[in-house]
Protein backbone atom coordinates (compact mmCIF):
# COMPACT_ATOMS: atom_id res chain seq x y z
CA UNK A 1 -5.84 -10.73 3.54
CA UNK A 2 -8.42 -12.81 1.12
CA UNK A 3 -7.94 -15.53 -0.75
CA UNK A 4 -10.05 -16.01 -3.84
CA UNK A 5 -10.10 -20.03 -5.11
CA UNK A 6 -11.76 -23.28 -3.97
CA UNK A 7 -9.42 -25.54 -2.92
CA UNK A 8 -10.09 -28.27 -4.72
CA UNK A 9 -8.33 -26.51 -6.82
CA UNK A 10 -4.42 -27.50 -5.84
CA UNK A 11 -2.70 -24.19 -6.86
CA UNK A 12 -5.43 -22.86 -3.67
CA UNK A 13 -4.82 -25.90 -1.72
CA UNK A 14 -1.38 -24.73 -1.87
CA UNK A 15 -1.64 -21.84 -0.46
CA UNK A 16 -4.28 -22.62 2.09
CA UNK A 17 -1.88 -25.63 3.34
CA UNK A 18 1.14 -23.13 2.97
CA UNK A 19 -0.96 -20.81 5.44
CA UNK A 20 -1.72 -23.17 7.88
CA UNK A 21 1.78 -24.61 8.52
CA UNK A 22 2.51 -20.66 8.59
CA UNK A 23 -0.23 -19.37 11.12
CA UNK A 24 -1.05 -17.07 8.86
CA UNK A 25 -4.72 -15.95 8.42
CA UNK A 26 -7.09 -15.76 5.43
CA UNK A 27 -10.52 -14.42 4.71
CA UNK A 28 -10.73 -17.38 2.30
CA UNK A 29 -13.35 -16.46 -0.40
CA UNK A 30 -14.02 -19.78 -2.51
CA UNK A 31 -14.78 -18.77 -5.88
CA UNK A 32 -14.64 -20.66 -9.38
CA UNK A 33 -12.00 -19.31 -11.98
CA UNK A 34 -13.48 -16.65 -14.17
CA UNK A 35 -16.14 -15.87 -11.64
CA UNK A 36 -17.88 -12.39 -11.84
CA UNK A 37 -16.72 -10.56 -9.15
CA UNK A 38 -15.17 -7.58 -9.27
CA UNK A 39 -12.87 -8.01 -6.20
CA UNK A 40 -11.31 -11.62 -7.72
CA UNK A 41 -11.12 -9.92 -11.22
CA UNK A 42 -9.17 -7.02 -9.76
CA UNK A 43 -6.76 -9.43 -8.15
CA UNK A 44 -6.44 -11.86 -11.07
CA UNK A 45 -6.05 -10.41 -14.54
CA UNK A 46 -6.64 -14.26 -15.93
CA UNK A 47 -9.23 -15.39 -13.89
CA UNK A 48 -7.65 -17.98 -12.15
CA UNK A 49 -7.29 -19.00 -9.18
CA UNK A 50 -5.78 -18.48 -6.98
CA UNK A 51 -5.60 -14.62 -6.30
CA UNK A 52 -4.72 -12.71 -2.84
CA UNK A 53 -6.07 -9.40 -1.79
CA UNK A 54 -3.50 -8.01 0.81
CA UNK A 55 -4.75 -4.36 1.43
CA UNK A 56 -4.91 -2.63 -1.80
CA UNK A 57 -2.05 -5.15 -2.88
CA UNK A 58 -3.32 -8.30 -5.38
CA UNK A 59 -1.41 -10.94 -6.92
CA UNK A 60 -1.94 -14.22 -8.25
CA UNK A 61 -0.42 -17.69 -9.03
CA UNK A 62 -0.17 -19.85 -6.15
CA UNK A 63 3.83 -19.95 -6.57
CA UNK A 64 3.98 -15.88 -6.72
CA UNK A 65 1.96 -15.64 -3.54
CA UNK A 66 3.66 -18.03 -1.03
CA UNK A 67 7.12 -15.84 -2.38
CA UNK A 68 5.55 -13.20 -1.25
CA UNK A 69 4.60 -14.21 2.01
CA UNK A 70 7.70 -16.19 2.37
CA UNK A 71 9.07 -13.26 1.58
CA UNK A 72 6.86 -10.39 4.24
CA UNK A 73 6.76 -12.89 6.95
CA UNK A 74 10.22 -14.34 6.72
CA UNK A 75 10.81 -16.22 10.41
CA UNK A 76 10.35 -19.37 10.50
CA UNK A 77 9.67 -19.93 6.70
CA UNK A 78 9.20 -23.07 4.38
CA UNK A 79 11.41 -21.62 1.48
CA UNK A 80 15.62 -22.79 2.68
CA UNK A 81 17.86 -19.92 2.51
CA UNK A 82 20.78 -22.45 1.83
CA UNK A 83 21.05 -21.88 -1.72
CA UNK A 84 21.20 -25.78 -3.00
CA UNK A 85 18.29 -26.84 -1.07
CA UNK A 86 16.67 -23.81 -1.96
CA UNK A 87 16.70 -24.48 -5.67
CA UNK A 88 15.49 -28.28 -4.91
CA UNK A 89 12.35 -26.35 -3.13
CA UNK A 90 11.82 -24.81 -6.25
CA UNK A 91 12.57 -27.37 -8.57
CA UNK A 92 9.85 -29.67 -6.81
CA UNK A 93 7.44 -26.83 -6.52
CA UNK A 94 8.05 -26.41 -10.26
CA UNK A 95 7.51 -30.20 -10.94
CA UNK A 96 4.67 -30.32 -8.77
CA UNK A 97 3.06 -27.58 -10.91
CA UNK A 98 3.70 -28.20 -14.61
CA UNK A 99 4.50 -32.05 -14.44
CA UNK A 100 2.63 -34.18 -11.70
CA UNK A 101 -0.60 -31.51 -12.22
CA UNK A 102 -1.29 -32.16 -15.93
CA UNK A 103 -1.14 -36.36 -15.42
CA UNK A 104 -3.43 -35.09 -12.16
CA UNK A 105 -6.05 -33.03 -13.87
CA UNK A 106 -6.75 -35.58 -16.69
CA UNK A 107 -8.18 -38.11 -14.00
CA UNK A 108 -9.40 -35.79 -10.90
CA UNK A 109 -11.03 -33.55 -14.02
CA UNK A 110 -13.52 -36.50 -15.77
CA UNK A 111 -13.70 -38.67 -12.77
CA UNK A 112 -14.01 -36.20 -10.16
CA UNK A 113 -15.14 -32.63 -11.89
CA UNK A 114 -17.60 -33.67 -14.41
CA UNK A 115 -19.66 -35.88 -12.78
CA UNK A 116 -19.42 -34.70 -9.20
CA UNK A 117 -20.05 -31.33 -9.82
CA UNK A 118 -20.94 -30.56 -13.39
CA UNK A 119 -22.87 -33.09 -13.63
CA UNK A 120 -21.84 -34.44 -16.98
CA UNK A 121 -19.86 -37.80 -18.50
CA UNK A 122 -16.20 -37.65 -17.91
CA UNK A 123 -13.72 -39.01 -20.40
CA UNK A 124 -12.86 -41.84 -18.29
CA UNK A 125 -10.83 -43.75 -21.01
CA UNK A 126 -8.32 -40.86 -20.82
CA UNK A 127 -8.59 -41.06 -17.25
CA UNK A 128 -7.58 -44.49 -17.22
CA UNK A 129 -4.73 -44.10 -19.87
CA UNK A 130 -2.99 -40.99 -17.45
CA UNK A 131 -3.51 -43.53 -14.50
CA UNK A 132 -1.72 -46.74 -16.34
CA UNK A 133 0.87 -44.42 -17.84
CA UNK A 134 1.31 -41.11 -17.06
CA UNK A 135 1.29 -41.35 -13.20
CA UNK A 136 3.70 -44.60 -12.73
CA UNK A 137 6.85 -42.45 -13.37
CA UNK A 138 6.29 -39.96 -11.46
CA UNK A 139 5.82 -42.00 -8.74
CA UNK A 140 9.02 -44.02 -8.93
CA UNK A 141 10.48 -40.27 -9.27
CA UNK A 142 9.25 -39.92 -5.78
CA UNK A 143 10.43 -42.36 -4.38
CA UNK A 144 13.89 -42.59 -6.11
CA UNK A 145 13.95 -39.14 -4.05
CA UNK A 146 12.94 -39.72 -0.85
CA UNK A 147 15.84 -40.24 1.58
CA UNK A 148 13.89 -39.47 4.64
CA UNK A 149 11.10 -37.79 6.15
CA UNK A 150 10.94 -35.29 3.99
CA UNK A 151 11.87 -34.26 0.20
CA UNK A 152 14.58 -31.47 1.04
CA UNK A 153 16.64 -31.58 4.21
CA UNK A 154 14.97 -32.89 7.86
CA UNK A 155 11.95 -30.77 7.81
CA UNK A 156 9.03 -29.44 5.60
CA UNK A 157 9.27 -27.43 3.30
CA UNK A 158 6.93 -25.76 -0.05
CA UNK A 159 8.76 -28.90 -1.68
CA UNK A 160 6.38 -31.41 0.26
CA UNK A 161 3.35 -29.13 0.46
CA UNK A 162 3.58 -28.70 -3.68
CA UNK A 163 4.15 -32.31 -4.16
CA UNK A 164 1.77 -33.82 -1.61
CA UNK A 165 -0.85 -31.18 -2.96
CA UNK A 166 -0.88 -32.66 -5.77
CA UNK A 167 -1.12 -36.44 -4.90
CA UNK A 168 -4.28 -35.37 -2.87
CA UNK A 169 -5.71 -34.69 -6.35
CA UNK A 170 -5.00 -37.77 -7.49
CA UNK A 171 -5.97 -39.50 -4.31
CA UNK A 172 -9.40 -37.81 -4.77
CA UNK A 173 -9.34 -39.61 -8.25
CA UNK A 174 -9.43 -42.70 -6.77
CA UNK A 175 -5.21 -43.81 -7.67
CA UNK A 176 -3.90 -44.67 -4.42
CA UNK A 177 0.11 -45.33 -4.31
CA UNK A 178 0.39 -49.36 -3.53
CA UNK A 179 2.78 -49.10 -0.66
CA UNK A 180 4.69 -52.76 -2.37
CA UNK A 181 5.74 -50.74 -4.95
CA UNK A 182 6.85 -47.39 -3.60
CA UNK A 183 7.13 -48.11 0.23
CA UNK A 184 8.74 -44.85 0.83
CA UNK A 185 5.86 -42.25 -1.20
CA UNK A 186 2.98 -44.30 0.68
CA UNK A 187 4.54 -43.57 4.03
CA UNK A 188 5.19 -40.19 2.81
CA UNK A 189 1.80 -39.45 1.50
CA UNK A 190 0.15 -40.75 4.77
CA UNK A 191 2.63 -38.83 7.19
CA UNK A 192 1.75 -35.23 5.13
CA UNK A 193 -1.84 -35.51 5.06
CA UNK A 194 -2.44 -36.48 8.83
CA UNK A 195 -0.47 -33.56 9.66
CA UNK A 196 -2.89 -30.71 10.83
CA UNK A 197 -2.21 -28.21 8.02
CA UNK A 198 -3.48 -31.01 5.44
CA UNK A 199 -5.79 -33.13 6.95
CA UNK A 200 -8.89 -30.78 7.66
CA UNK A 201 -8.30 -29.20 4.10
CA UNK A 202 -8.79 -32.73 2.76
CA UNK A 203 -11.79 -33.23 4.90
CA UNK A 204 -13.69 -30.11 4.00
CA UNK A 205 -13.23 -31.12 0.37
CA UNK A 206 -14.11 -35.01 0.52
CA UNK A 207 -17.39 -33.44 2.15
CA UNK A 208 -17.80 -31.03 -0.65
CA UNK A 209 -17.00 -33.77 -3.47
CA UNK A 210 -19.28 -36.39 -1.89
CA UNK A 211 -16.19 -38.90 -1.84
């Protein structure tokens, strides 16, 4: 299988975090979105990423592909079959996605993006604003939902990997989570990314960002 995306990117990181907790193997190619190559394009009609390659089998959107390898290598998968905490695994992969990642982008985008690799001026006034008022509630959201260890029942699940995903993002954009405030997300956050799955991911990219 091969994986088109860089994983900064944290629809990729997603998947590559996904994998890892899985065992599953990649040939992880890390391409931009809307890169020329003929393989990627094949795989995603949009030019994002991410896209999978799986044999003569493509598909893209980070959501679609962990499905379907939730889905071809079902033991021992992240995805609940119990149906209510299977539809809080996909509500919090769903809020991960189209809530917590546009308040996300906005700062890891002109504080992280354009200078670090584009080498241009970020708007860091809207940066600021998404930090002072975008990202407080979802934080208390958080933490008004963690019970335990983990988001949905006693172990991990695409729920934490989606969620924790995208705090990485925002931890890379310099907005830590003051543990006086939300005790239970800073513990959280801390737990996820020193697990094994998460940690070198984060690594790799703190190298390639120069943070």
């Amino acid at each position: 299988m091969i994986l088109f995306g860089l994983s900064v990117s944290p629809f990729v990181r997603k998947v590559l975090m996904y994998a890892n907790e899985r065992g599953l193997s990649f040939d992880h190619k890390p391409v931009g979105p809307q890169v020329d190559d003929a393989a990627f394009k094949a795989a995603s009609p949009l030019g994002k990423i991410p896209a999978l390659q799986d044999g003569d089998y493509t598909l893209a959107d980070s959501s679609a592909i962990v499905h379907y390898l939730e889905a071809k290598y079902p033991a021992n998968g992240l995805i609940p079959a119990e149906p209510k905490a299977r539809g809080k695994v996909v509500w919090f992969d769903e809020y991960a996605d189209t809530v917590m990642f546009p308040a996300g982008t906005i700062i890891f985008f002109n504080r992280v993006v354009l200078p670090k690799i584009r080498k241009a001026n970020g708007d860091l006034a809207a940066a600021d604003d998404s930090e002072k008022n975008k990202v407080p509630p979802l934080f208390a959201y958080l933490e008004s939902c963690l019970g335990g260890d983990y988001l949905v029942g006693n172990s991990l699940t695409l729920a934490d990997l989606s969620v924790v995903n995208q705090l990485v993002n925002l931890h890379h954009g310099g907005v830590g989570i003051d543990s006086a405030k939300y005790p239970k997300l800073a513990a959280y956050y801390a737990r996820l990314t020193s697990r094994p799955s998460v940690a070198g991911i984060i690594a790799g990219e703190k190298q390639f960002l120069g943070l």
